[in-house]
N, C-alpha and C. Protein backbone atom coordinates (compact mmCIF):
# COMPACT_ATOMS: atom_id res chain seq x y z
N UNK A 1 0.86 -1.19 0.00
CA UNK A 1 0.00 0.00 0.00
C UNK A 1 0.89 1.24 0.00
N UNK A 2 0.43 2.01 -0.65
CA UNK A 2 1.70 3.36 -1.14
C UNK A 2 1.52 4.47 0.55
N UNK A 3 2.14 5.42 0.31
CA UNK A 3 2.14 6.17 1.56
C UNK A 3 0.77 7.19 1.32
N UNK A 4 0.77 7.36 0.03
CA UNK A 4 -0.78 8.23 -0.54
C UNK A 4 -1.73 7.39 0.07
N UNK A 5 -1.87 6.01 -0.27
CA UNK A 5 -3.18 5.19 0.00
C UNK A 5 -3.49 5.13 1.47
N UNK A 6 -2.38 4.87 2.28
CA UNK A 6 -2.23 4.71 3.84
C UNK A 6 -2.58 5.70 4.67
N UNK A 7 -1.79 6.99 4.71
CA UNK A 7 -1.78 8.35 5.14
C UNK A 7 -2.95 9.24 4.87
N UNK A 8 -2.50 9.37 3.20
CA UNK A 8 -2.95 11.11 2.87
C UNK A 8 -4.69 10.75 2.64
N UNK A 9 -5.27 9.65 1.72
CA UNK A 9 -6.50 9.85 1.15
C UNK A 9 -7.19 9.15 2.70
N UNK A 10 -6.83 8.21 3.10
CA UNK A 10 -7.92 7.97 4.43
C UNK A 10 -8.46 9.33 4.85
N UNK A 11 -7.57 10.21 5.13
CA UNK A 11 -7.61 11.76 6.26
C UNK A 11 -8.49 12.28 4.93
N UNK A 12 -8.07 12.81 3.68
CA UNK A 12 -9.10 13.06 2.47
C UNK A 12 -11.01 12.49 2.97
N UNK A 13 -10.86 11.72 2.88
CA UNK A 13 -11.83 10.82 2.80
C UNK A 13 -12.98 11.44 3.95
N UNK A 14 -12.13 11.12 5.66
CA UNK A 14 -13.07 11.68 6.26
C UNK A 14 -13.21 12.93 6.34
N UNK A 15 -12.71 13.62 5.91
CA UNK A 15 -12.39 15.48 6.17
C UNK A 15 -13.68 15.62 5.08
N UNK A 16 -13.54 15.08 3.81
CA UNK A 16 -14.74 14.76 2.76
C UNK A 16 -16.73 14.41 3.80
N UNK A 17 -16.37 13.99 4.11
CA UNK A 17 -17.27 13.40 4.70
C UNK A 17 -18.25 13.68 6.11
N UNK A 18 -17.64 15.32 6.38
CA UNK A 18 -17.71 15.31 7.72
C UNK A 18 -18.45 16.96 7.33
N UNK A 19 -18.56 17.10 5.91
CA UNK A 19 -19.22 18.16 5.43
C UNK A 19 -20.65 18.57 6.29
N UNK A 20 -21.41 19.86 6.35
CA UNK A 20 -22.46 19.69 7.21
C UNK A 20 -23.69 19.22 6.50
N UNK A 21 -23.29 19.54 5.28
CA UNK A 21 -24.81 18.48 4.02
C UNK A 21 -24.45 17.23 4.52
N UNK A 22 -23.01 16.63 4.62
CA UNK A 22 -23.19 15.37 4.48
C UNK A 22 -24.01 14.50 5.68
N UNK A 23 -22.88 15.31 6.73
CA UNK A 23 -23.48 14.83 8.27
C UNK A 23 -24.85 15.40 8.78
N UNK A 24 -25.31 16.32 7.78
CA UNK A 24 -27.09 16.06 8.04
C UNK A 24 -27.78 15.00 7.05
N UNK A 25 -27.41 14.22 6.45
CA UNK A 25 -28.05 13.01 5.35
C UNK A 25 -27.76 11.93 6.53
N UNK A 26 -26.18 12.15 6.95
CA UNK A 26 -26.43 10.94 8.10
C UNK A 26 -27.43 10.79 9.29
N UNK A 27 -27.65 12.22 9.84
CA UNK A 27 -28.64 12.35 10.32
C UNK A 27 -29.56 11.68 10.31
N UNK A 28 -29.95 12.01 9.12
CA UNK A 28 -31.54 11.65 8.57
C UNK A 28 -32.04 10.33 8.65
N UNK A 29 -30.70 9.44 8.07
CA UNK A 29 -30.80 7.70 7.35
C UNK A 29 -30.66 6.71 8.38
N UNK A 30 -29.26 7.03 9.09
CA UNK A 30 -28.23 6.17 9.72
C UNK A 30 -30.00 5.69 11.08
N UNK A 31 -30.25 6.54 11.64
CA UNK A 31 -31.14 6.30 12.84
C UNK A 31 -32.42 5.24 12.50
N UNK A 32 -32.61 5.06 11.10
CA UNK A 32 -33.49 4.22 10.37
C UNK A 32 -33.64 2.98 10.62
N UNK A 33 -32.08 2.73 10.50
CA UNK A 33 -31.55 0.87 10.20
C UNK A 33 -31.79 0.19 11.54
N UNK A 34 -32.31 -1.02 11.14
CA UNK A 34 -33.18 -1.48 12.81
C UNK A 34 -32.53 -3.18 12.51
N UNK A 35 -32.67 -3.74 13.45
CA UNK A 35 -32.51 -5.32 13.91
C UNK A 35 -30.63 -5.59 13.67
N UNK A 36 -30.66 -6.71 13.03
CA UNK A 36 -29.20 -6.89 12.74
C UNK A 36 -28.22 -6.01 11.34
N UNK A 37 -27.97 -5.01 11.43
CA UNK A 37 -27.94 -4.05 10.49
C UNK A 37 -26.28 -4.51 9.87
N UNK A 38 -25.90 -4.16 8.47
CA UNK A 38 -24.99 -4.37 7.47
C UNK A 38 -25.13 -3.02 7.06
N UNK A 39 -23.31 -2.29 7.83
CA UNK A 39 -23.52 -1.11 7.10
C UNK A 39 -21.86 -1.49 5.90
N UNK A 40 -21.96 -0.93 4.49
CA UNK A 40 -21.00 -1.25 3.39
C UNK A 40 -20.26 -0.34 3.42
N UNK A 41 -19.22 -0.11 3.61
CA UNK A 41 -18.39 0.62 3.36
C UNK A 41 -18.45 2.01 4.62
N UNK A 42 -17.94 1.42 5.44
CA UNK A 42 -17.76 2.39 6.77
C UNK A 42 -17.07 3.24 7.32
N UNK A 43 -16.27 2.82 6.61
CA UNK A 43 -15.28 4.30 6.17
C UNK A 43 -14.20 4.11 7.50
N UNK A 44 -14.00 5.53 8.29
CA UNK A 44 -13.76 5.73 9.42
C UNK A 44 -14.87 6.03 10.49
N UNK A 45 -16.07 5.74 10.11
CA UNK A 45 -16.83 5.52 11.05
C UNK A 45 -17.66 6.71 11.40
N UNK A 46 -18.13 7.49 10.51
CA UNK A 46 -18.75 9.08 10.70
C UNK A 46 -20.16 8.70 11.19
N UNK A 47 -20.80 7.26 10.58
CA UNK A 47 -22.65 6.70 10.61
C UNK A 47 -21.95 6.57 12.01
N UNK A 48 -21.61 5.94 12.59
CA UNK A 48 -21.54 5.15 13.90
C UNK A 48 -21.94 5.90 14.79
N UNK A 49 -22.17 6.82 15.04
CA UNK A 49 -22.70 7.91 16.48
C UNK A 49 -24.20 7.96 15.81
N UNK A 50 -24.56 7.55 14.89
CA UNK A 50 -26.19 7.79 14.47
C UNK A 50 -27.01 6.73 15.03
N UNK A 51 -26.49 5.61 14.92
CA UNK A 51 -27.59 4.34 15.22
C UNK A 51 -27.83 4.63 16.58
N UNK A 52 -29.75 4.19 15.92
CA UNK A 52 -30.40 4.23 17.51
C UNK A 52 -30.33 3.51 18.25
N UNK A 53 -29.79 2.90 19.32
CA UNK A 53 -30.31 1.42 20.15
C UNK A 53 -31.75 1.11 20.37
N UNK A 54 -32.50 1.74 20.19
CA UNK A 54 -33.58 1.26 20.69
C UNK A 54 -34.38 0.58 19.10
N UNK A 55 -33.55 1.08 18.05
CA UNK A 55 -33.88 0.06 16.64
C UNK A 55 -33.17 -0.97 16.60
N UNK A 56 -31.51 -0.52 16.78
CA UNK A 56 -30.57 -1.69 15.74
C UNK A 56 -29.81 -2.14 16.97
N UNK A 57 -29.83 -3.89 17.02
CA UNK A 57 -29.14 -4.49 17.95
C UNK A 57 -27.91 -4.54 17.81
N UNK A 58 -27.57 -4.56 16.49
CA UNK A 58 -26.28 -4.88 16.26
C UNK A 58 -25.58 -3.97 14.81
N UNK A 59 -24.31 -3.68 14.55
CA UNK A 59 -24.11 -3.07 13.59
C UNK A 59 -22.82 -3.57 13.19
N UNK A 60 -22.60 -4.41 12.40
CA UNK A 60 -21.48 -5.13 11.53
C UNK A 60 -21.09 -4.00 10.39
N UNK A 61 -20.12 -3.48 10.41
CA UNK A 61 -19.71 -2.51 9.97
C UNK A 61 -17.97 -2.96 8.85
N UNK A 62 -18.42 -3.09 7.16
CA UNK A 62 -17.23 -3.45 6.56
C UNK A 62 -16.74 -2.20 5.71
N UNK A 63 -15.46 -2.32 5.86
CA UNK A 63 -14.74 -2.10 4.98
C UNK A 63 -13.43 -2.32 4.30
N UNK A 64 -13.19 -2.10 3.16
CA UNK A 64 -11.77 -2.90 2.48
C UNK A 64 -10.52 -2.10 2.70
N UNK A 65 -10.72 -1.09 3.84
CA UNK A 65 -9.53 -0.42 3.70
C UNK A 65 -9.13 -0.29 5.21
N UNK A 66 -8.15 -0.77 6.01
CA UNK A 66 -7.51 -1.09 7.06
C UNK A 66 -7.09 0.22 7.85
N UNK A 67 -6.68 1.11 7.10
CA UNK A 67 -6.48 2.14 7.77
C UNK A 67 -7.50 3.28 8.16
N UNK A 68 -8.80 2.83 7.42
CA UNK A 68 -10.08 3.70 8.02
C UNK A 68 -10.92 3.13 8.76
N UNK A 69 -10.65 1.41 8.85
CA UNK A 69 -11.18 0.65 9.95
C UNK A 69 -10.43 1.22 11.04
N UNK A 70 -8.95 1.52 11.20
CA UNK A 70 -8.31 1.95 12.03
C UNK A 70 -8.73 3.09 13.18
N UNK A 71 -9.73 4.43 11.75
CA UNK A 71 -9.66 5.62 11.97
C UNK A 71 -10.89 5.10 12.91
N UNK A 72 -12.03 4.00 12.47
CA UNK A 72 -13.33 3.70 12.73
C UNK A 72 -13.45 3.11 14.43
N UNK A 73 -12.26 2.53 14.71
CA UNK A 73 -12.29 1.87 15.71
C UNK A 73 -12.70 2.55 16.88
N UNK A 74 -11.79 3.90 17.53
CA UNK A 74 -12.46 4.66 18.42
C UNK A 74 -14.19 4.91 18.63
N UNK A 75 -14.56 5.34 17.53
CA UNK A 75 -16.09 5.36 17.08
C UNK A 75 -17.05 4.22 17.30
N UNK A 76 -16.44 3.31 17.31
CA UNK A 76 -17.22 1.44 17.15
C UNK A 76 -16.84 1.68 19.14
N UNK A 77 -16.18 1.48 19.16
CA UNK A 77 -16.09 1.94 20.78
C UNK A 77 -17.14 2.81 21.78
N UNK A 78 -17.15 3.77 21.22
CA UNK A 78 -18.27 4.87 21.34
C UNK A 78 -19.52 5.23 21.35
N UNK A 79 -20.19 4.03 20.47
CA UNK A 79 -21.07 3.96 19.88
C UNK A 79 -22.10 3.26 20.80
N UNK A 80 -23.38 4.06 20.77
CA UNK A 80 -24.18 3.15 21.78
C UNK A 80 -25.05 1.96 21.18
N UNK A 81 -24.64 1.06 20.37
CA UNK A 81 -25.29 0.11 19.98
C UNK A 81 -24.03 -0.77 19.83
N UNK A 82 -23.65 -2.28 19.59
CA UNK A 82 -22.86 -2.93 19.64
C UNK A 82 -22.36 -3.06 18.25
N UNK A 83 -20.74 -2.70 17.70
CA UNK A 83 -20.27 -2.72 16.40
C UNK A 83 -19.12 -3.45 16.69
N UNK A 84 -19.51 -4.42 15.16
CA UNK A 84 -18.04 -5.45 14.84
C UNK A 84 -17.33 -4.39 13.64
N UNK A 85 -16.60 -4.47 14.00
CA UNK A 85 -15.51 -3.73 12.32
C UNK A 85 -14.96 -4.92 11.72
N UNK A 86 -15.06 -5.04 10.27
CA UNK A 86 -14.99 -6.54 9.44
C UNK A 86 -14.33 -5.85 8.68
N UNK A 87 -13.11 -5.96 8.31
CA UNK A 87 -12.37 -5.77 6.78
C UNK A 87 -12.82 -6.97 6.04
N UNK A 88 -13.12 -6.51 4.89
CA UNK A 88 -13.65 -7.34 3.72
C UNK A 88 -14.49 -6.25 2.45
N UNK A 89 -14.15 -7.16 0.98
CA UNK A 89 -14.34 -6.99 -0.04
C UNK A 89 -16.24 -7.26 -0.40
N UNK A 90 -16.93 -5.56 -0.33
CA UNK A 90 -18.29 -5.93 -0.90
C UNK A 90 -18.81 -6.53 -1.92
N UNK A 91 -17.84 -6.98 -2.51
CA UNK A 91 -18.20 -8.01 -3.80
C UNK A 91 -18.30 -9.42 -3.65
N UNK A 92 -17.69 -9.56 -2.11
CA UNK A 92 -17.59 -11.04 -1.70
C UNK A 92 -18.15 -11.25 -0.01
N UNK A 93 -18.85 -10.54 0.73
CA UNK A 93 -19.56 -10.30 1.64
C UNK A 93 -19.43 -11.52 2.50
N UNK A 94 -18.67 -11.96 3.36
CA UNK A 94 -18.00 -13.11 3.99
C UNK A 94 -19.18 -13.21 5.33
N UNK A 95 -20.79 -13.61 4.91
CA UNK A 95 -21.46 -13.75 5.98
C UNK A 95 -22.86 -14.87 4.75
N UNK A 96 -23.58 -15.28 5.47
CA UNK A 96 -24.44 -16.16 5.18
C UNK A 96 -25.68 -15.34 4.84
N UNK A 97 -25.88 -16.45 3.24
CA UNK A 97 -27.82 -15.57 3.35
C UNK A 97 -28.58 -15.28 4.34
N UNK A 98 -29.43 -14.19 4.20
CA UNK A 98 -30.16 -13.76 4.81
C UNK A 98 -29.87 -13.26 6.35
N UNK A 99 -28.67 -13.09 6.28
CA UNK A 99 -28.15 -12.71 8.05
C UNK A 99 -28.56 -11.09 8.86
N UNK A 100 -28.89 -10.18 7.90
CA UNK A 100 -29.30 -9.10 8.05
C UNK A 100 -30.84 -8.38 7.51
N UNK A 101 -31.16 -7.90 8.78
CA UNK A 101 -32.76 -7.04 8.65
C UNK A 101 -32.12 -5.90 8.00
N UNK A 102 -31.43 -5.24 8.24
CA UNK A 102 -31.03 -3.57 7.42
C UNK A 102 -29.88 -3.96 6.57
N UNK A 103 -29.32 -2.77 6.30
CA UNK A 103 -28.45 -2.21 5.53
C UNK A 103 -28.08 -0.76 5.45
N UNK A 104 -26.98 -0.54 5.77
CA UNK A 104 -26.89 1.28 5.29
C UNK A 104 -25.12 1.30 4.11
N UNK A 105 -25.90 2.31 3.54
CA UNK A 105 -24.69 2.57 2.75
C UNK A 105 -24.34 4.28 2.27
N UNK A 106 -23.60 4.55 2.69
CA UNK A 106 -23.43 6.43 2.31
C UNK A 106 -22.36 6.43 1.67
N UNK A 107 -22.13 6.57 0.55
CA UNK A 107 -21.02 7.67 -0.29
C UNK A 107 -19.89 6.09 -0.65
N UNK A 108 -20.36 5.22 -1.27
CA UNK A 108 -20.37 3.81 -0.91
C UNK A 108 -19.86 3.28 -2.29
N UNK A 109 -21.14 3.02 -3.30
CA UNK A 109 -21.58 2.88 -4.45
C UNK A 109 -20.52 3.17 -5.78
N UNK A 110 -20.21 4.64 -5.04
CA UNK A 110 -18.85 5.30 -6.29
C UNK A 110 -17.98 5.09 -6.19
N UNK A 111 -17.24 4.28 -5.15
CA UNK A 111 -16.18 3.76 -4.98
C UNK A 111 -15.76 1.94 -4.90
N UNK A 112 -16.94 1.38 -5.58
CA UNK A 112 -16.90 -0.14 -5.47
C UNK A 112 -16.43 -0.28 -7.01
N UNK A 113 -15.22 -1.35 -7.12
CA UNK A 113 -14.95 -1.54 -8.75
C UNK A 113 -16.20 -1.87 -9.35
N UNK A 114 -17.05 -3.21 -8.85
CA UNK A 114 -18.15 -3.97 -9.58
C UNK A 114 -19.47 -3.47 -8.80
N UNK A 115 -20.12 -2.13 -8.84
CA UNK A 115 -21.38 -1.76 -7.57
C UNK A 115 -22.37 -3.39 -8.20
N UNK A 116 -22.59 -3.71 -9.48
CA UNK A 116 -23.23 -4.86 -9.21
C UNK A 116 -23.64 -5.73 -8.75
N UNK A 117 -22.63 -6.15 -8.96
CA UNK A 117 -21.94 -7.56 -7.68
C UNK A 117 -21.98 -7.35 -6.09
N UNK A 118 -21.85 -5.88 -6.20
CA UNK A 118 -21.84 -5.68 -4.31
C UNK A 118 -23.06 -5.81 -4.10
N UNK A 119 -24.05 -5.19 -4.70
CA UNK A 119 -25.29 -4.81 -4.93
C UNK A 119 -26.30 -6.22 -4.75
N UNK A 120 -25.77 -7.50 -5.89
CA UNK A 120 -26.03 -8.64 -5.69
C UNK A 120 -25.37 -9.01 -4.11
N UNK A 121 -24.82 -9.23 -3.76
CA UNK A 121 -24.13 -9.75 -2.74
C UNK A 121 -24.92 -9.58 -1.62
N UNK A 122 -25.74 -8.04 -1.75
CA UNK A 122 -26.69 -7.32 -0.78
C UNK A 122 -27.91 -8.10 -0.63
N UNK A 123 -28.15 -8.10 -1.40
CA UNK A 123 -29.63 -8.78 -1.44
C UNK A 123 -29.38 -10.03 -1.29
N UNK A 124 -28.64 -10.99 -1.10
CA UNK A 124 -28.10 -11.95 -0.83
C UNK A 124 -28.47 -12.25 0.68
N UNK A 125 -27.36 -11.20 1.34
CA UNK A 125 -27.46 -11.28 2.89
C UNK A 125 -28.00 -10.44 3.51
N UNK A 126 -28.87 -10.06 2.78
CA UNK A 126 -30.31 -9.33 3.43
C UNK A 126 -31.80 -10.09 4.03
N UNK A 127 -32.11 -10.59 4.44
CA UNK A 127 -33.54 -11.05 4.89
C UNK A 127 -34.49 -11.11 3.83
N UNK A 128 -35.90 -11.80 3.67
CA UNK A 128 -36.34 -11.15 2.79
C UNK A 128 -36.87 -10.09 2.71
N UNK A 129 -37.67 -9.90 4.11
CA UNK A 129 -38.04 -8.53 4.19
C UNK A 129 -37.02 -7.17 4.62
N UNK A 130 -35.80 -7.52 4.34
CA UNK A 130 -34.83 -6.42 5.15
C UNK A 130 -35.08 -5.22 3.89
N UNK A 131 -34.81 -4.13 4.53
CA UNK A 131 -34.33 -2.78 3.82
C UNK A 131 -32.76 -2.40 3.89
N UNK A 132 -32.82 -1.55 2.53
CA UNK A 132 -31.52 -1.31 2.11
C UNK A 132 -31.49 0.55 2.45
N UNK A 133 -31.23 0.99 3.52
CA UNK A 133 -30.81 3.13 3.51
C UNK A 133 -29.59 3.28 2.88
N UNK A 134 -29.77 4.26 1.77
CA UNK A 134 -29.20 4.53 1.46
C UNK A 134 -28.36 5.78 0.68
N UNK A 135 -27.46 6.97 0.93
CA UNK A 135 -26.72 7.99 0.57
C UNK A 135 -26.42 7.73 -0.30
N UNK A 136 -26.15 8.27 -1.82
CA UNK A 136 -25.05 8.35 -2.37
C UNK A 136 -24.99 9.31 -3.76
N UNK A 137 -24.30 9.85 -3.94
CA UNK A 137 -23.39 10.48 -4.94
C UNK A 137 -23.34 10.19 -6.20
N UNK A 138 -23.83 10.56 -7.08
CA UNK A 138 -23.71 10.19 -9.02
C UNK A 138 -23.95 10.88 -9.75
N UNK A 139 -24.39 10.51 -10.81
CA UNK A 139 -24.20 11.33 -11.98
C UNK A 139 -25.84 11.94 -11.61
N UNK A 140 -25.49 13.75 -12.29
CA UNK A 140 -26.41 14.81 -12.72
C UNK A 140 -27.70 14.36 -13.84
N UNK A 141 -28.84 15.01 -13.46
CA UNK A 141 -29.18 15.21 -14.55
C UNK A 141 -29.40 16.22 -15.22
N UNK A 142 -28.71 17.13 -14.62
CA UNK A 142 -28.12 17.86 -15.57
C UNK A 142 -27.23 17.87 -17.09
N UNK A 143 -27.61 18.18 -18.34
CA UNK A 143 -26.36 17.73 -19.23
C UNK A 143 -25.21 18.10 -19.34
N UNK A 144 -25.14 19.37 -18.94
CA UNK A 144 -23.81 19.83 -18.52
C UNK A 144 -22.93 19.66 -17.55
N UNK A 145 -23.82 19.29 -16.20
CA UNK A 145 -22.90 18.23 -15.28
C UNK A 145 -22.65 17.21 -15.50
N UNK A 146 -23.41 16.03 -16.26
CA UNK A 146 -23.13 15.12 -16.92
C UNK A 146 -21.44 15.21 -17.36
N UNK A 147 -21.41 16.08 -18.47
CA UNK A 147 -20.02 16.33 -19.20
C UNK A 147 -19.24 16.47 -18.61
N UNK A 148 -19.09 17.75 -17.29
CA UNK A 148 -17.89 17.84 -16.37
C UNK A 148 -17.68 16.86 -15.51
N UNK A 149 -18.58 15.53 -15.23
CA UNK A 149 -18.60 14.71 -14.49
C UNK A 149 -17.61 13.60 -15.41
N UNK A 150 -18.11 13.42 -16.56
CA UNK A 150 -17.85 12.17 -17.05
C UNK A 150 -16.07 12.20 -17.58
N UNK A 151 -15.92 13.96 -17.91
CA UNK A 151 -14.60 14.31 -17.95
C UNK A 151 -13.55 14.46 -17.44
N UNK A 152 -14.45 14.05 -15.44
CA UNK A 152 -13.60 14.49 -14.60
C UNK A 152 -13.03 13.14 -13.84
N UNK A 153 -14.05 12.06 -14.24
CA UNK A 153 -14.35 11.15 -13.69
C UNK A 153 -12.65 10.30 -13.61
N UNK A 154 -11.90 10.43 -15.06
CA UNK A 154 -11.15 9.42 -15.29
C UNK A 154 -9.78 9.44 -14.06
N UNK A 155 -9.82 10.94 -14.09
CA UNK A 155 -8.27 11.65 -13.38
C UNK A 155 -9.00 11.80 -11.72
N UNK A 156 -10.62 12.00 -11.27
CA UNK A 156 -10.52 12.06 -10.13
C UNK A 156 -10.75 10.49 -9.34
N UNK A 157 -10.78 9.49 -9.83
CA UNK A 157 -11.11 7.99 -9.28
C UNK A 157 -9.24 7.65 -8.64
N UNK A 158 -8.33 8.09 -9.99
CA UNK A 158 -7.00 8.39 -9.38
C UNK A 158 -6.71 8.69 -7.86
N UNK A 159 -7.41 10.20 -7.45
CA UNK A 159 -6.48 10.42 -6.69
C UNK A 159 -7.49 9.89 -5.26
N UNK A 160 -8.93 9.48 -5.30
CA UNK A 160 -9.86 9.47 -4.63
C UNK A 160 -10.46 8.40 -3.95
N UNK A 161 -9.33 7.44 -4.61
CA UNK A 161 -9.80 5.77 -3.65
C UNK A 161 -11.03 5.52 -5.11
N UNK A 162 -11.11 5.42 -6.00
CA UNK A 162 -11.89 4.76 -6.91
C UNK A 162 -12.94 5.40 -7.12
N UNK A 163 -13.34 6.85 -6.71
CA UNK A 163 -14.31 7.41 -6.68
C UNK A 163 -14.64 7.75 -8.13
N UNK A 164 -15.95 7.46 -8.57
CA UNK A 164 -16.67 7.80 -10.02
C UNK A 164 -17.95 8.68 -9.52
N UNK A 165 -17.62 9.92 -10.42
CA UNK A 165 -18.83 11.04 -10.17
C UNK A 165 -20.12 10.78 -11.02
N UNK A 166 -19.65 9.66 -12.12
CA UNK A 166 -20.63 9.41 -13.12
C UNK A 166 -21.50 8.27 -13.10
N UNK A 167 -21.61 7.49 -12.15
CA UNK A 167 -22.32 6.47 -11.67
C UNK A 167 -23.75 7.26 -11.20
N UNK A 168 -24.96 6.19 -11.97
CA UNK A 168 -26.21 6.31 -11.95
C UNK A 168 -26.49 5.57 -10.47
N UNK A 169 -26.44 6.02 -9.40
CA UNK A 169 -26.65 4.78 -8.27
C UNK A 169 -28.28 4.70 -7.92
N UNK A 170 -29.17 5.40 -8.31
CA UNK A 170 -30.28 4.98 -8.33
C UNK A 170 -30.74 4.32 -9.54
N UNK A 171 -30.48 3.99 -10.97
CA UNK A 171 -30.07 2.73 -11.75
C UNK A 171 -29.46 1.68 -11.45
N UNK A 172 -28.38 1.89 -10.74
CA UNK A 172 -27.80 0.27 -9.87
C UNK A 172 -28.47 -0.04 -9.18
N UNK A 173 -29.61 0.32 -8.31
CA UNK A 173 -30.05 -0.40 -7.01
C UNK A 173 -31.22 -0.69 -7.83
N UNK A 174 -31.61 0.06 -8.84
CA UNK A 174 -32.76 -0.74 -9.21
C UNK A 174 -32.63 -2.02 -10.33
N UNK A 175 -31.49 -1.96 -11.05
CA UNK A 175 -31.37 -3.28 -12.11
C UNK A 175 -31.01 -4.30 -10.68
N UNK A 176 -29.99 -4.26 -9.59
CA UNK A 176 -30.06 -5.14 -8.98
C UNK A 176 -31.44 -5.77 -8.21
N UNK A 177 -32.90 -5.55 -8.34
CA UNK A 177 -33.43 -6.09 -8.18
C UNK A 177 -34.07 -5.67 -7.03
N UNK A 178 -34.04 -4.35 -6.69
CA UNK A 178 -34.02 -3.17 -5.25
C UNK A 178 -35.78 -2.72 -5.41
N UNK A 179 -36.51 -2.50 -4.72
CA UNK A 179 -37.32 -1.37 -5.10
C UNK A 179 -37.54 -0.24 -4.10
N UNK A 180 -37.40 1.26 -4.76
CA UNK A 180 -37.14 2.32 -4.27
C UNK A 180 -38.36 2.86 -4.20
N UNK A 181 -39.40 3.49 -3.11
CA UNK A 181 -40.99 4.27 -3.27
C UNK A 181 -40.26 5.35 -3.36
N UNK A 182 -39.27 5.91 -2.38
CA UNK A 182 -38.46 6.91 -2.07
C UNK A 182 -37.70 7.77 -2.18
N UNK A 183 -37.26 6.84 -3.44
CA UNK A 183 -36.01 7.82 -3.61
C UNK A 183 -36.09 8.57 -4.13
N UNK A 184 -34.82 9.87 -3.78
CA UNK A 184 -35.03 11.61 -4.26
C UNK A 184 -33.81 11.69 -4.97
N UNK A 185 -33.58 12.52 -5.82
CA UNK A 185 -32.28 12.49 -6.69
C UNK A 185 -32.35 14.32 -6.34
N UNK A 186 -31.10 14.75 -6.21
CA UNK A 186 -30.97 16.73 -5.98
C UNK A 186 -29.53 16.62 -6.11
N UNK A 187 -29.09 18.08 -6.77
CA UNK A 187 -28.06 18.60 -6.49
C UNK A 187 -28.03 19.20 -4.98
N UNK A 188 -26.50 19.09 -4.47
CA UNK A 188 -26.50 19.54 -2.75
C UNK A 188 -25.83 20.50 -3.08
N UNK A 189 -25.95 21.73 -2.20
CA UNK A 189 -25.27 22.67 -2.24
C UNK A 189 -23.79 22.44 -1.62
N UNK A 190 -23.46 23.53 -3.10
CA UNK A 190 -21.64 23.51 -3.31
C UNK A 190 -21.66 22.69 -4.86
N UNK A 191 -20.63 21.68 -4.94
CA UNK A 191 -20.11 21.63 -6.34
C UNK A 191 -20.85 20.74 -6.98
N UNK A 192 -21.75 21.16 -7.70
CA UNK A 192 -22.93 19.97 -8.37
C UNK A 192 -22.17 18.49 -9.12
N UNK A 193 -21.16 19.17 -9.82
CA UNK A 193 -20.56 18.26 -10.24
C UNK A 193 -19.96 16.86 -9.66
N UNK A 194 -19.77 17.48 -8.33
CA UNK A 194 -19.38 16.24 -7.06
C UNK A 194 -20.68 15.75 -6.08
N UNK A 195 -22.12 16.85 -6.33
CA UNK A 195 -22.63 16.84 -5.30
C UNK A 195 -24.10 16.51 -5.39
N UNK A 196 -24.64 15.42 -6.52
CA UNK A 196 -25.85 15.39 -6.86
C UNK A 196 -25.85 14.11 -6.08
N UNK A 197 -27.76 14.27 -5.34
CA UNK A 197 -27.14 13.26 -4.55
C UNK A 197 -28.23 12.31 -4.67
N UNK A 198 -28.46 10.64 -4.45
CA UNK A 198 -29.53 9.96 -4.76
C UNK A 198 -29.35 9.34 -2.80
N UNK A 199 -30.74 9.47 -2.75
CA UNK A 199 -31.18 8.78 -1.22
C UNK A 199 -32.53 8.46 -0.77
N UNK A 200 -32.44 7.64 -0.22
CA UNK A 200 -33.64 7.03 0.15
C UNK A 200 -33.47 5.41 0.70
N UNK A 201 -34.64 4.43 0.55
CA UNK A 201 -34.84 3.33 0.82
C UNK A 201 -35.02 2.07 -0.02
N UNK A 202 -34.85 1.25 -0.09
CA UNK A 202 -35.06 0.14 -1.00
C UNK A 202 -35.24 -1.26 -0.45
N UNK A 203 -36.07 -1.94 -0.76
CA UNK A 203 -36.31 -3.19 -0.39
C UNK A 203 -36.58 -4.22 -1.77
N UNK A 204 -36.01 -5.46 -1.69
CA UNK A 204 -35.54 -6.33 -3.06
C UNK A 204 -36.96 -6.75 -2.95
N UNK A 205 -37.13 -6.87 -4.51
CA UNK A 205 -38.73 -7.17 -5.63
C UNK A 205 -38.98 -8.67 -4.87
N UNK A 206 -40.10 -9.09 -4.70
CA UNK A 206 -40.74 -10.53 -4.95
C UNK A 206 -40.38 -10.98 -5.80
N UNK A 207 -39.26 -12.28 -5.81
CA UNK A 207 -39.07 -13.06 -7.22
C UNK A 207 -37.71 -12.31 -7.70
């Protein structure tokens, strides 16, 4: 792992993340997720002060990057509901069907090589009736954000941990087999181009 990957973008990442749009979406979602909850990609741990105890018993919390499990750990500590921190790959979700009532995922989606596959993987080890909360970040529909997105996309995934501004993530959750009553698609204030945002709820189709 380079000294960029280790050091500089973890600290990127949460400094990113700790925005006051962002940490009012966590607000909003994170307090949702109830029973045995699967949150994807946890970063350093910003959701973790949200969960309610009196919803979610438990909060299994993954991610593929060691040094923001690191940052996460204090937080999983802190936290008034009980959290495992799991390093592991969302494309390969190292737990048994149906093991989880929730799911949360924030700012998640744009940074998975295959969101498909994670996406499948989800609904996998989701319950049948579990719900999926979910934040995230993609492409405009705007056409002109579109363009600065799709132009910006190649050189900023570089420096950003894999981040793509041009991912449809309310199209991924729904070809994977998701259904959304909820979801809202908006530009957030500040840089549209980074900041259009899709959120809401989803629970996988009958069949």
């Amino acid at each position: 792992m380079s000294f960029y990957a280790k050091h500089i973008l973890p600290y990127l990442i949460e400094k990113a993340g700790r925005s006051h749009a962002i940490l009012d979406e966590r607000r909003r979602w994170v307090p949702r997720a109830h029973g045995e909850v699967l949150e994807i990609g946890v970063g350093s741990g910003l959701n973790l002060a949200f969960y309610d105890p009196a919803r979610a018993r438990k909060v299994t919390a993954l991610d593929p990057s060691a040094p923001l499990l690191a940052r996460a750990a204090p937080r999983a500590r802190a936290a008034s509901v009980p959290v495992e921190l799991v390093e592991g790959d969302a494309e390969r979700l190292p737990f048994a069907d149906a093991s989880f009532d929730s799911a949360v995922m924030t700012y998640t989606l744009c940074s998975i090589a295959h969101p498909e596959r994670a996406l499948a993987e989800l609904r996998r080890v989701l319950r049948p009736e579990g719900e999926l909360l979910f934040v995230e970040h993609g492409l405009s529909d705007d056409p002109a954000t579109r363009r600065w997105q799709r132009r910006m996309t190649p050189l900023w995934k570089r420096v950003s941990g894999n981040c793509h501004l041009d991912r449809d993530a309310g199209a991924l959750i729904r070809a994977a087999g998701f259904r959304s009553d909820d979801l809202t698609a908006g530009a957030t204030a500040g840089a549209s181009w980074l900041s259009f945002t899709y959120q809401g709820t989803a629970h996988a189709n009958a069949g």
